[in-house]
Protein backbone atom coordinates (compact mmCIF):
# COMPACT_ATOMS: atom_id res chain seq x y z
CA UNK A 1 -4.85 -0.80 19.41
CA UNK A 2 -2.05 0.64 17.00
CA UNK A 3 -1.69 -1.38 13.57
CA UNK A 4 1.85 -2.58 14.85
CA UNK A 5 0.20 -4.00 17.59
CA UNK A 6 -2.37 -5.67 15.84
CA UNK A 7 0.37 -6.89 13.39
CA UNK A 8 2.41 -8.04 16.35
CA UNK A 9 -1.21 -9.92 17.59
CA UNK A 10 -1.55 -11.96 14.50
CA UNK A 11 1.89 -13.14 14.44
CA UNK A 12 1.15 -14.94 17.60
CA UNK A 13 -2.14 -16.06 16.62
CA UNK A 14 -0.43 -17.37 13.55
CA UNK A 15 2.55 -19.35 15.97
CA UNK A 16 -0.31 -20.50 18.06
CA UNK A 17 -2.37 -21.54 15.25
CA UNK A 18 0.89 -23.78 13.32
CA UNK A 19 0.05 -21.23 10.46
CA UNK A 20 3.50 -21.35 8.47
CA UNK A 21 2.46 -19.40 5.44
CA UNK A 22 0.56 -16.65 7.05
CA UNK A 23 3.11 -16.78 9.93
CA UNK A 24 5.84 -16.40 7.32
CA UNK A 25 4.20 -13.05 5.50
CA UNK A 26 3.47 -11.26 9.20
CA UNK A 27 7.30 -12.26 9.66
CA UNK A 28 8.99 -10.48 6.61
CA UNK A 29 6.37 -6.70 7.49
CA UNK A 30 7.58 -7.44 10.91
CA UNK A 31 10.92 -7.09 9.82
CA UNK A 32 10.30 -4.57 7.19
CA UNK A 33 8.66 -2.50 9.84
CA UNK A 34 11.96 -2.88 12.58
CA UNK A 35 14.37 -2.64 9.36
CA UNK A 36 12.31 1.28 8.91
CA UNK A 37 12.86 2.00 12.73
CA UNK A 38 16.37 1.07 12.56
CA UNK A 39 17.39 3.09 9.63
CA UNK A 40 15.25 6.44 9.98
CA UNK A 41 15.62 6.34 13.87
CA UNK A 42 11.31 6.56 14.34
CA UNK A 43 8.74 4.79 15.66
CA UNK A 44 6.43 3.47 13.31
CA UNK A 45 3.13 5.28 13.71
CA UNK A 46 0.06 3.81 11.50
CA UNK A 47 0.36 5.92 8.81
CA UNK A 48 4.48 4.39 7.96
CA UNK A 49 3.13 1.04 8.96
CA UNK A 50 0.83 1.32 6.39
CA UNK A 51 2.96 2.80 3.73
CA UNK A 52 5.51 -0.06 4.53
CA UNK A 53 2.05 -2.74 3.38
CA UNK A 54 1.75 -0.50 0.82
CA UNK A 55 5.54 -0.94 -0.82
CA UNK A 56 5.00 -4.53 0.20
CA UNK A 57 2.35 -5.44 -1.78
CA UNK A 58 3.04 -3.83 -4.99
CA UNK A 59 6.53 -5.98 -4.78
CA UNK A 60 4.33 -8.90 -4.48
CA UNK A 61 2.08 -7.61 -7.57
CA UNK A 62 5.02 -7.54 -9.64
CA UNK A 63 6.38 -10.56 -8.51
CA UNK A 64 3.23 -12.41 -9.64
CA UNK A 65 3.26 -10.53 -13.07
CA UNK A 66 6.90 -11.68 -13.33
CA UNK A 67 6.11 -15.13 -12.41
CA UNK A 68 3.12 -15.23 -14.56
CA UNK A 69 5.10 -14.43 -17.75
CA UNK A 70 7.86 -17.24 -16.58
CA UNK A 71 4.90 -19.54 -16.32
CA UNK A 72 6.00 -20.21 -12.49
CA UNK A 73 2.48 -20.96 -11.25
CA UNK A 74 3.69 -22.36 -8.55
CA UNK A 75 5.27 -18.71 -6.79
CA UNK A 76 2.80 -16.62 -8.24
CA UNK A 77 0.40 -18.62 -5.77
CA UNK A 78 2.75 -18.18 -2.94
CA UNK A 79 3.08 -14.68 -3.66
CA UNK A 80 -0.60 -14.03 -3.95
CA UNK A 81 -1.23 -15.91 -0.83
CA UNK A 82 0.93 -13.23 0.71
CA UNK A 83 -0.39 -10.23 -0.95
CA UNK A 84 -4.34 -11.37 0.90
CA UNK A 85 -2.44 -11.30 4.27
CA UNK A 86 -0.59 -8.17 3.83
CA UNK A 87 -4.14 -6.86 2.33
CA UNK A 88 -5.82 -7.34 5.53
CA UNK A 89 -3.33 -4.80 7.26
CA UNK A 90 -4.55 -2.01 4.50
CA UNK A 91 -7.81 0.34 5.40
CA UNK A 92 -10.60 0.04 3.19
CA UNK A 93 -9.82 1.43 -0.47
CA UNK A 94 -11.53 4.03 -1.95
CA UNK A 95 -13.62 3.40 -5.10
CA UNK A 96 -12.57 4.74 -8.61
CA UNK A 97 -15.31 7.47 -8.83
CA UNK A 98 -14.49 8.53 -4.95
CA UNK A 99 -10.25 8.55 -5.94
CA UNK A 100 -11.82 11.22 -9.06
CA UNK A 101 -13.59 13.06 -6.80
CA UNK A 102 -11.02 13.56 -4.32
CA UNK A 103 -8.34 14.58 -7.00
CA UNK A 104 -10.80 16.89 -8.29
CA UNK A 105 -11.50 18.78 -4.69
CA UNK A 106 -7.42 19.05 -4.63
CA UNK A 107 -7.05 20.31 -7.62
CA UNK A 108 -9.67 22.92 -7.34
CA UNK A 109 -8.16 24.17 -3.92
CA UNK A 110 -4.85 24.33 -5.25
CA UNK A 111 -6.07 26.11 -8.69
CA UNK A 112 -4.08 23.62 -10.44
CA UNK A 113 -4.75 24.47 -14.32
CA UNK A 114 -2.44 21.90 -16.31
CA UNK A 115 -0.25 19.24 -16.46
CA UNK A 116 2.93 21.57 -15.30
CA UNK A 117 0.94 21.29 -11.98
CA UNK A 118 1.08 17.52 -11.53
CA UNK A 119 3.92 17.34 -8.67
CA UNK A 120 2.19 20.07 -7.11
CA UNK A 121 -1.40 18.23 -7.08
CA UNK A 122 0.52 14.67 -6.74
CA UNK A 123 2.15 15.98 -3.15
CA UNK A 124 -1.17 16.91 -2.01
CA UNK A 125 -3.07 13.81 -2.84
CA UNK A 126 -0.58 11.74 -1.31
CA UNK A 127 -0.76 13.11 1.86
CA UNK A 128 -4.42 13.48 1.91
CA UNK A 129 -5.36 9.46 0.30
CA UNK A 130 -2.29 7.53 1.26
CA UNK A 131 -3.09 4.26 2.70
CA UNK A 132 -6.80 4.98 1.12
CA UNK A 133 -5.91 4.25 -2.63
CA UNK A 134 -4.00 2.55 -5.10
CA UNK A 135 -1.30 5.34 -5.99
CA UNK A 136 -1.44 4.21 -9.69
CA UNK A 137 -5.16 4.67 -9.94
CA UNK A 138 -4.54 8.31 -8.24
CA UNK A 139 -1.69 9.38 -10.40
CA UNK A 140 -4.10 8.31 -13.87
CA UNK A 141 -7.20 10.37 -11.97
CA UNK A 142 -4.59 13.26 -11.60
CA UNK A 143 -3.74 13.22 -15.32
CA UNK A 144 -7.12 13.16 -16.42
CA UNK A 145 -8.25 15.89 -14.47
CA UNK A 146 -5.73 18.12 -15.57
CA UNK A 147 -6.03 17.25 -18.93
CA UNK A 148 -9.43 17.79 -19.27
C-alpha cells in the first residue's frame, strides 16, 4: 500500500472514529498533497508525499516556536498535536552519527575538498537521505565535514 493510500486509510479511520483533531491534520496533507497534483500536473509517488510531511511539519515547528515566544500555549499544543500525526506519515529518522556517516561516504565519492563544494555535496545528500533526516541536521553534518 502506497503512503497516499495509507494517508487516505486513516482519514476514514479518523471519520469513523469521531476523531476531529487527527481528522483535521490528515485533512489539510490531504489537501496539500491534491493542491501538489494540481499545480505540477503529477501523481504523488511516496517520495513527494513525503517531502510534502516534510514542509508540513517544519511549518508546524515554527509555528510552535512562534507561539511559544507569544506565550500562546494554547496553539502551540494544537500545533504539536498535529506535528505527532503528520510524524507518523515520516519513515524512521536516521540517528546523528548515521546522518555523519552518510555525508561523509558522499563527500568522499564526490572528492568534495571544501566549503566551495557545499551545493555540490548538499544536491547529493538530498537525494540520497530525503525523507530519512532532518535537512537541518544534514546541512550542519555537511559543514562540518568539509570544514574539517
Amino acid at each position: 500500500m502506497s503512503l497516499k493510500d495509507q494517508i487516505t486509510e486513516d482519514m476514514k479511520n479518523a471519520m469513523r472514529a469521531k476523531d476531529s483533531e487527527r481528522l483535521g491534520t490528515i485533512r489539510l496533507l490531504t489537501a496539500a498533497m491534491k493542491q501538489k497534483e494540481v499545480d505540477e500536473r503529477v501523481v504523488l509517488d511516496d517520495t513527494m508525499v513525503i517531502a510534502i510531511v516534510d514542509k508540513l511539519i517544519k511549518q508546524r515547528k515554527d509555528s510552535i516556536e512562534a507561539f511559544t515566544k507569544a506565550d500562546r500555549m494554547d496553539l502551540a499544543d494544537k500545533e504539536s498535536a498535529e506535528m505527532k500525526v503528520l510524524q507518523a506519515y515520516l519513515p524512521a529518522r536516521l540517528s546523528a552519527d548515521e546522518v555523519a556517516a552518510e555525508v561523509k561516504a558522499i563527500v568522499a565519492e564526490l572528492g568534495a575538498t571544501g566549503p566551495g563544494d557545499m551545493g555540490k555535496v548538499m544536491g547529493a545528500v538530498k537525494t540520497r537521505l530525503a525523507g530519512k533526516a532532518d535537512m537541518g541536521q544534514v546541512s550542519a553534518a555537511v559543514k562540518a565535514a568539509l570544514a574539517g
